[in-house]
Protein backbone atom coordinates (compact mmCIF):
# COMPACT_ATOMS: atom_id res chain seq x y z
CA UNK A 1 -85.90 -42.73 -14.36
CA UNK A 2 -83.76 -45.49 -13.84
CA UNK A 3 -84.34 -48.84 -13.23
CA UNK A 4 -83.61 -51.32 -10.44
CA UNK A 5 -80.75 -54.20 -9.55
CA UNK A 6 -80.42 -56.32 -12.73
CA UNK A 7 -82.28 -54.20 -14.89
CA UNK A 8 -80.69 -50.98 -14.05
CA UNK A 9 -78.86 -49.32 -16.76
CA UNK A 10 -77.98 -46.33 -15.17
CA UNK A 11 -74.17 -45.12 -15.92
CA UNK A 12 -74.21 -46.84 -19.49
CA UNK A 13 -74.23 -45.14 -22.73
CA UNK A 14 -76.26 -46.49 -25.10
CA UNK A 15 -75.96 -46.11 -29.03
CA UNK A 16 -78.93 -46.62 -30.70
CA UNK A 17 -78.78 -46.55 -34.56
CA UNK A 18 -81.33 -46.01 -36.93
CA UNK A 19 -82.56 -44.46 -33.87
CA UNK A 20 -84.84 -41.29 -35.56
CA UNK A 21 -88.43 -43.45 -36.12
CA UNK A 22 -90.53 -46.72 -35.59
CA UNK A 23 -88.13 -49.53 -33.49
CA UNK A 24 -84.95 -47.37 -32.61
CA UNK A 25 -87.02 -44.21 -31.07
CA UNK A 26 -88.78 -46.85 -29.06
CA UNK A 27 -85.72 -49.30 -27.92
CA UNK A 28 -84.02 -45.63 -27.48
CA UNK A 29 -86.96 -44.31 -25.27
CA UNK A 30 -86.97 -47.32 -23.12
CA UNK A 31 -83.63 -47.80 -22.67
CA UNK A 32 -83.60 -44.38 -21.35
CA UNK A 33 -86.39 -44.49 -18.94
CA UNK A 34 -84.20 -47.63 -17.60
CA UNK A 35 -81.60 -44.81 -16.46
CA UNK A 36 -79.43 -44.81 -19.60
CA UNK A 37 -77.40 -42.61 -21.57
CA UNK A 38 -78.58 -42.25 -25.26
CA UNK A 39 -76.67 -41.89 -28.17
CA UNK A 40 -78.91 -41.14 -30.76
CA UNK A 41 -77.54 -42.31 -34.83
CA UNK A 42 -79.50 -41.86 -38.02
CA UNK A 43 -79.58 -39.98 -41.49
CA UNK A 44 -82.34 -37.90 -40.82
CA UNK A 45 -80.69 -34.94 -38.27
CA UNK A 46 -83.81 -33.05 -38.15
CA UNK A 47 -86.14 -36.35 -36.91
CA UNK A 48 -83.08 -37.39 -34.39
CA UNK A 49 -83.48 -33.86 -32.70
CA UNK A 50 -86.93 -34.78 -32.28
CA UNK A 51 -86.44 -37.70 -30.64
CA UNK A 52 -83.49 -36.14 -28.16
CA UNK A 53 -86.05 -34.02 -27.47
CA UNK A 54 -88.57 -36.16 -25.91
CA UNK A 55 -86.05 -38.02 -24.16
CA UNK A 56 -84.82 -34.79 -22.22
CA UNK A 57 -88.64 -33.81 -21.78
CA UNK A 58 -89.00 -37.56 -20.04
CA UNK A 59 -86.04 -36.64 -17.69
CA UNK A 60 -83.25 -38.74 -19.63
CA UNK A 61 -79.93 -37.33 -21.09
CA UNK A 62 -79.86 -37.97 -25.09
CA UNK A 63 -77.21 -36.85 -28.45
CA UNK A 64 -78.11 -36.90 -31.56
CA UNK A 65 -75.40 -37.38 -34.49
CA UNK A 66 -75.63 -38.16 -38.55
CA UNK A 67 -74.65 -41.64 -39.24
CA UNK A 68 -74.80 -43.82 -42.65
CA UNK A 69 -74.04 -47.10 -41.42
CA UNK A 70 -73.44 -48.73 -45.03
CA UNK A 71 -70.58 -46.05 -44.84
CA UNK A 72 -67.22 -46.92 -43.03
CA UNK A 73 -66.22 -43.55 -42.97
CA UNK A 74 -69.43 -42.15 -41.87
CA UNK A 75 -69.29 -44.85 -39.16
CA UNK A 76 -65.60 -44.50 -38.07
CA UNK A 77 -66.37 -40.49 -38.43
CA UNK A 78 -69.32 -40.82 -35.73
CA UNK A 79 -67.16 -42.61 -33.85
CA UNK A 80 -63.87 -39.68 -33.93
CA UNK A 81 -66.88 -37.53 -33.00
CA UNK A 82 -67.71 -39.44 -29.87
CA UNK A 83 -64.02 -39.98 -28.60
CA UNK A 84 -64.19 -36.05 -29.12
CA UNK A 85 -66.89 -35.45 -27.30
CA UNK A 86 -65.82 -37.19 -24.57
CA UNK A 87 -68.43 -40.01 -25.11
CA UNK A 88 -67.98 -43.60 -24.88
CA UNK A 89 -70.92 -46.22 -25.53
CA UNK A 90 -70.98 -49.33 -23.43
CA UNK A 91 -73.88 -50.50 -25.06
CA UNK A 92 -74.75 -50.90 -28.89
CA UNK A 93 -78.21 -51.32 -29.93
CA UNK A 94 -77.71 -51.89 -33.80
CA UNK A 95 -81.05 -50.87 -35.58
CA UNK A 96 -80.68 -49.14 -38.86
CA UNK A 97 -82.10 -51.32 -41.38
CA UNK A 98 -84.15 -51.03 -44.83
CA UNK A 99 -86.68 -52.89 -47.05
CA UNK A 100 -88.19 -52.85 -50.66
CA UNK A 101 -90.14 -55.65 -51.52
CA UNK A 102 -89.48 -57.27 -55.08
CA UNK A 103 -90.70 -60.15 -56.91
CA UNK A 104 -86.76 -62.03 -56.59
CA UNK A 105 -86.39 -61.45 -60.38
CA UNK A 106 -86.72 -57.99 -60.36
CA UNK A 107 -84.52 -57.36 -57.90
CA UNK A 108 -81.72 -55.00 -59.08
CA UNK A 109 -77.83 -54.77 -58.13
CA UNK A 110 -78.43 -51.41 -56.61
CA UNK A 111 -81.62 -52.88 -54.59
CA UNK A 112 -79.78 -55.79 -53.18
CA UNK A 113 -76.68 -53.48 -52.39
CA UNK A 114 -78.77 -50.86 -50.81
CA UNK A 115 -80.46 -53.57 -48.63
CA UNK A 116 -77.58 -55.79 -47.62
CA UNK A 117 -75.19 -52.97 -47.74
CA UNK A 118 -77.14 -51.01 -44.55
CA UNK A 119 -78.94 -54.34 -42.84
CA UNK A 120 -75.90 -56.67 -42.70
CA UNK A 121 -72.46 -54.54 -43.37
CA UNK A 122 -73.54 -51.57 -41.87
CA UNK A 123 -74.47 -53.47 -38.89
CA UNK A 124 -71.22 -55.17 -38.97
CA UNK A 125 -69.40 -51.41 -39.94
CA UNK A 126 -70.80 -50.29 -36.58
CA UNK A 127 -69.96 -53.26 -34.90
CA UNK A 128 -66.65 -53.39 -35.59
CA UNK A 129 -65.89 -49.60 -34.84
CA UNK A 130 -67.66 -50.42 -31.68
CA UNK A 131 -65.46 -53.33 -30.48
CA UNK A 132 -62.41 -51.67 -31.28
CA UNK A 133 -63.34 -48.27 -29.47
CA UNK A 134 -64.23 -50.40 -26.51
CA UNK A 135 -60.84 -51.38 -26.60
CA UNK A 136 -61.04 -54.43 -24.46
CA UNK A 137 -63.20 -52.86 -21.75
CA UNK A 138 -66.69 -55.22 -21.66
CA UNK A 139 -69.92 -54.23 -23.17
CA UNK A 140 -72.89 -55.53 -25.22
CA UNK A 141 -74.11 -55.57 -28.50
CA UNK A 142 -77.75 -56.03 -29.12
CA UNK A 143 -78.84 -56.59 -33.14
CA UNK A 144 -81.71 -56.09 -34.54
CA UNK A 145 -82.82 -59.26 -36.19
CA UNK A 146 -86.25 -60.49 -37.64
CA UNK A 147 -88.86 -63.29 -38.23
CA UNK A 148 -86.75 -63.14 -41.77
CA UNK A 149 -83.69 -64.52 -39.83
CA UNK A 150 -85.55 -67.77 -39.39
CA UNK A 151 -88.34 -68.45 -42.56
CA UNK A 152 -88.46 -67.17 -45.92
CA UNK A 153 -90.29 -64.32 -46.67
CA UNK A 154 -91.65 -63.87 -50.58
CA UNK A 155 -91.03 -60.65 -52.10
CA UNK A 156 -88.05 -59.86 -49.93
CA UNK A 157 -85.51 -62.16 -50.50
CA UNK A 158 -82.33 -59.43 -50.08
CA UNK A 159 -83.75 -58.52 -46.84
CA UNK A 160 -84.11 -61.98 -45.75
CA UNK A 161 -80.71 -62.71 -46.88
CA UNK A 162 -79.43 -59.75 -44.88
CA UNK A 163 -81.50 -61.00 -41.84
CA UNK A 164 -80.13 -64.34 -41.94
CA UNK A 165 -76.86 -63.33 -42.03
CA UNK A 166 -77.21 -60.75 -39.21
CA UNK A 167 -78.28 -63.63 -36.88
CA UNK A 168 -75.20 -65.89 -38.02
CA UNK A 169 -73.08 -62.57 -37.70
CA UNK A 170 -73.94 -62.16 -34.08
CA UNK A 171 -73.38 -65.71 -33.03
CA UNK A 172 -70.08 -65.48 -34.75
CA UNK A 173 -68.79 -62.46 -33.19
CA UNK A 174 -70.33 -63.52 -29.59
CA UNK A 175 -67.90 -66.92 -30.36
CA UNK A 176 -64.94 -64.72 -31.35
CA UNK A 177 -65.63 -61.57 -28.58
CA UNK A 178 -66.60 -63.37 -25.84
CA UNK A 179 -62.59 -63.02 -24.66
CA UNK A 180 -63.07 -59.41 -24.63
CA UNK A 181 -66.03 -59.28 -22.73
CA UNK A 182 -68.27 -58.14 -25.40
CA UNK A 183 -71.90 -60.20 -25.12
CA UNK A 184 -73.55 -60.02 -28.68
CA UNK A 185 -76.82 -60.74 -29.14
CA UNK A 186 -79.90 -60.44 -31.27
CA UNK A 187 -84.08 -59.18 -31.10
CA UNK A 188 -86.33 -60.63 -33.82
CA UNK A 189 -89.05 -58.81 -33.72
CA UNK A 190 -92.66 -60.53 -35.23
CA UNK A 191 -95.08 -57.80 -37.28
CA UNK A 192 -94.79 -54.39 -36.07
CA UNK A 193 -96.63 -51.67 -37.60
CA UNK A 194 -93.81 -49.11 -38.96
CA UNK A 195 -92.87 -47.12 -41.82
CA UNK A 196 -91.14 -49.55 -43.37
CA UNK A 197 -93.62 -52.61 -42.74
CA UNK A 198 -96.85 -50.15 -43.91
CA UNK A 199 -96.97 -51.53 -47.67
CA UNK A 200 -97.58 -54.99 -45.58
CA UNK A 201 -100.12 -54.08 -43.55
CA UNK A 202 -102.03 -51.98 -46.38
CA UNK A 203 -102.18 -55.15 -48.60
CA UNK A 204 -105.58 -56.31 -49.12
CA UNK A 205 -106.30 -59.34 -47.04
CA UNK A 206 -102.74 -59.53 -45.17
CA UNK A 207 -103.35 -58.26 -41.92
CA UNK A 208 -106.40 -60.72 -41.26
CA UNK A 209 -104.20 -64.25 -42.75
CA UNK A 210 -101.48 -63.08 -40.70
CA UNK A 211 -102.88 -62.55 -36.87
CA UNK A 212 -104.27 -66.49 -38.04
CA UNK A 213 -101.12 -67.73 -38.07
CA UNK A 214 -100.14 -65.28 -34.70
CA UNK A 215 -101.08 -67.41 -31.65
CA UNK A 216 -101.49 -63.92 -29.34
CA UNK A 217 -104.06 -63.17 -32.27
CA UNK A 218 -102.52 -59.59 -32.01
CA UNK A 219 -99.59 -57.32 -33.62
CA UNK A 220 -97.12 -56.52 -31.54
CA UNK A 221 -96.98 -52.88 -30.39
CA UNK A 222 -93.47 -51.25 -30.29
CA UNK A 223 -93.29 -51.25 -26.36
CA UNK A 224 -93.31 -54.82 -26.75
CA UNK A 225 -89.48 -54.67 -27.66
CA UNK A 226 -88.31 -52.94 -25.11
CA UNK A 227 -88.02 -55.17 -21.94
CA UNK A 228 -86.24 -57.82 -24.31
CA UNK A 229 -83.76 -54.83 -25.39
CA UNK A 230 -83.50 -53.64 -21.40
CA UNK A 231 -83.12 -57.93 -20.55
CA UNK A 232 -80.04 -57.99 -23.29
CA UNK A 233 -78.13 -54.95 -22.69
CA UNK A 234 -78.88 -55.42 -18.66
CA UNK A 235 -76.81 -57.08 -15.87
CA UNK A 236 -79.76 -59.60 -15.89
CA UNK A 237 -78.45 -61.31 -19.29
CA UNK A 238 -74.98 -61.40 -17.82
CA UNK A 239 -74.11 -64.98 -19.24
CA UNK A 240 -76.11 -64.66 -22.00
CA UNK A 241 -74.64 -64.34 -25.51
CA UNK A 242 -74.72 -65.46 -29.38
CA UNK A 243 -79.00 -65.69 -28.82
CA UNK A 244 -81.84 -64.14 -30.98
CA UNK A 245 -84.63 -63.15 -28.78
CA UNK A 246 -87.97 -63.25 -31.00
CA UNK A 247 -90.92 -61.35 -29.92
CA UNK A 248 -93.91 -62.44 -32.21
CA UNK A 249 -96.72 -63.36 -30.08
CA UNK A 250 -95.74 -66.86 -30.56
CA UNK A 251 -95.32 -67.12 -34.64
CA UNK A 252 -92.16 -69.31 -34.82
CA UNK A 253 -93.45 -71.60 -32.34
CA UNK A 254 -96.51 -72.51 -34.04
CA UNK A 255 -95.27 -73.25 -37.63
């Protein structure tokens, strides 16, 4: 299953979180068919089982373990259970992420901490615990951005908040971790049908304005991601760090 010269993964682990649906099961899937490792991270034990499962079916070698990222302890308790197991990622593919839309002045404390708390802090909770098991040996982060790191989207401000500052967050830590060999960069993914993006694409009307203002005149489709997520975490994007790579069929360019 693995891949070839700069795009060969094989002999890195990589852990995927939010890894149990929609963009993580995908980026997980196709970093395994590129001869990687999987670490599989997400609330939902039952669906990550599911997804181990197809990996081994494909040929690929997969673990699946509980994780709250907007928990340090859950996060620094994955990690004990790693060093335990004997398993050490080289590669971080930080996923896990959430949205409610919400007219801005409805939005609640306990809306704008559940958002921010698992898009921006628990990517930075996993992060962290990721540099520091590393302990100075090299690897590569890869975040999970979106078009909401760049434009404004209405209905959504805590999400585009916490997509904003996970794009500043990963050029910051590529600045500060570049002296211990840890690249850090970002995907911002355009419109993807998901779960999470469903109430979007339901809304009467949307689907037809948006492909207007998509130049490709198409949604993307989740294999889409995965060549940018094999480029990043790859030998090929050796001197590449503190970027967002945006996959949206040409949407920031044409604005």
């Amino acid at each position: 299953m693995a891949g070839t010269g700069l795009f060969d993964l094989s002999g890195e682990v990589v852990l995927v979180t939010g890894a149990s649906r929609g963009i993580g099961a995908a980026l997980a899937k196709g970093l395994a068919a590129a001869g990687a490792e999987i670490v599989l991270a997400a609330r939902s034990e039952a669906a990550l089982a599911d997804v181990a499962a197809q990996i081994r079916a494909a040929g690929g070698k997969a673990h699946a373990y509980p994780l709250d990222v907007a928990t340090s302890a859950s996060v620094d308790a994955l990690f004990a259970r790693l060093a335990e197991d004997g398993i050490a990622p080289s590669i971080l593919v930080n996923n896990a992420g959430t949205e409610e839309v919400a007219p801005a002045l409805e939005v609640t404390d306990a809306l704008w901490d559940k958002i921010v708390g698992t898009n921006l802090k628990g990517a930075f909770n996993v992060a962290r615990a990721f540099a520091r098991a590393r302990g100075g040996v090299p690897g590569a982060i890869v975040n999970l951005c979106s078009l909401a790191s760049e434009v404004g989207i209405p209905t959504a401000v805590p999400y585009t908040a916490s997509k904003s500052g996970l794009a500043g967050m990963t050029r910051a830590l590529a600045v500060e971790w570049a002296t211990l060999g840890i690249r850090v960069n970002g995907i911002g993914p355009g419109y993807f049908r998901t779960e999470m993006t469903e109430g979007f694409f339901a809304a009467e009307g949307w689907q037809q304005a948006m492909l207007a203002k998509i130049p490709q005149r198409r949604f993307g489709e989740l294999d889409d991601l995965v060549g940018a997520a094999i480029f990043l975490a790859a030998p090929a994007s050796a001197y590449v760090t503190g970027q967002i790579l945006y996959v949206d069929g040409g949407y920031l360019a044409s604005i």
